[in-house]
Protein backbone atom coordinates (compact mmCIF):
# COMPACT_ATOMS: atom_id res chain seq x y z
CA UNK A 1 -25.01 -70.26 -43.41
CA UNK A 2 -24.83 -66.91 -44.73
CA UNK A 3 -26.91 -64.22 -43.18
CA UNK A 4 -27.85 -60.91 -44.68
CA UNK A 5 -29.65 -58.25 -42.89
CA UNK A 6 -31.49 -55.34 -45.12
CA UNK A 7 -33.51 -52.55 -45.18
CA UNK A 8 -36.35 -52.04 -47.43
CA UNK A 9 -35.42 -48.78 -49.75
CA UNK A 10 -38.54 -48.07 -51.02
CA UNK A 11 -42.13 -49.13 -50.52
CA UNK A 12 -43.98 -50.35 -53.45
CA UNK A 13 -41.49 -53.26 -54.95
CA UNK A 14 -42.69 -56.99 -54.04
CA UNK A 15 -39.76 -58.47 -51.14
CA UNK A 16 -38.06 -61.05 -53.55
CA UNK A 17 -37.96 -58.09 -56.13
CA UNK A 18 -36.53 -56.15 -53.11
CA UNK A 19 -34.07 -58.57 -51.73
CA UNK A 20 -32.95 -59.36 -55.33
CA UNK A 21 -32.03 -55.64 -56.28
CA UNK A 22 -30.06 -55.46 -53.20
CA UNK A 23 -28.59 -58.82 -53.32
CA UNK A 24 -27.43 -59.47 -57.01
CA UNK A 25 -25.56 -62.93 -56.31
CA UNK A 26 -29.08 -64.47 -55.37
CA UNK A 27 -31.31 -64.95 -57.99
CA UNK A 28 -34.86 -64.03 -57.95
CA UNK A 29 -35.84 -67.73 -58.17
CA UNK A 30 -33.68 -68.43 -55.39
CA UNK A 31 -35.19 -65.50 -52.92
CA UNK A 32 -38.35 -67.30 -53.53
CA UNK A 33 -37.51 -70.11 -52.24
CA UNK A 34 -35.57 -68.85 -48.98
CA UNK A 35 -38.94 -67.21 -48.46
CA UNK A 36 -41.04 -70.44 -49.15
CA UNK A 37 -38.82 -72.36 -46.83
CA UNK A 38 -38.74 -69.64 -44.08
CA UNK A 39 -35.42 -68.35 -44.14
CA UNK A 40 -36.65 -64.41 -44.69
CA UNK A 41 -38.20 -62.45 -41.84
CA UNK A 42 -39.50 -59.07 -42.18
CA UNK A 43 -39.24 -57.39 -38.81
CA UNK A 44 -38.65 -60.51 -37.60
CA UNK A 45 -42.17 -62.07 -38.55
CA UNK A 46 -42.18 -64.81 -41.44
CA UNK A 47 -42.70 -63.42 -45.00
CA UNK A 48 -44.46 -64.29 -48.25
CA UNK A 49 -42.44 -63.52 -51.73
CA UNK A 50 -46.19 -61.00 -52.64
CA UNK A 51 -45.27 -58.70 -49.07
CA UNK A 52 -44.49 -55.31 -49.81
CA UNK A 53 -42.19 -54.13 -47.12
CA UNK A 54 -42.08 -50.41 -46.10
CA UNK A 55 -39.34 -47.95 -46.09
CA UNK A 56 -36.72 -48.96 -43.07
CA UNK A 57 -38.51 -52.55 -42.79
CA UNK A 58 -35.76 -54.67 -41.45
CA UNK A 59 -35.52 -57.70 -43.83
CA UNK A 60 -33.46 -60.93 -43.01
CA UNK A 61 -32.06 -63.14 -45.18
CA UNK A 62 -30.60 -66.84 -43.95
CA UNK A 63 -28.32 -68.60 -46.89
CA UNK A 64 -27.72 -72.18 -46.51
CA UNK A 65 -24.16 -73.05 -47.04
CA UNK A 66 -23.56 -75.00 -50.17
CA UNK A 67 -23.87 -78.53 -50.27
């Protein structure tokens, strides 16, 4: 597992827009679904892929190793 810790940039942008800018090897489609299954936190509560964090939000990100 590959874990990736962020902070939100701006306020405004929707968090898999957000996570994707900052984290061009994952797709869009793929943030999505790390935040469907659970694997994002924002400020270490669960997220939805429609949150908009604020400026200095601490954002996780949990990667499953490849199969």
């Amino acid at each position: 597992m590959t874990i990736h810790l962020l902070t939100a940039l701006a306020g405004g942008a929707r968090l898999d827009r957000a996570i994707a800018d900052q984290l061009p090897a994952l797709s869009r489609t793929l943030v999505q679904r790390l935040i469907a299954e659970g694997s994002v936190t924002v400020n270490g509560h669960p997220a939805r892929a429609s949150d908009r964090p604020l400026p200095g939000d601490a954002i996780r990100v949990d990667v499953p190793a490849p199969a």
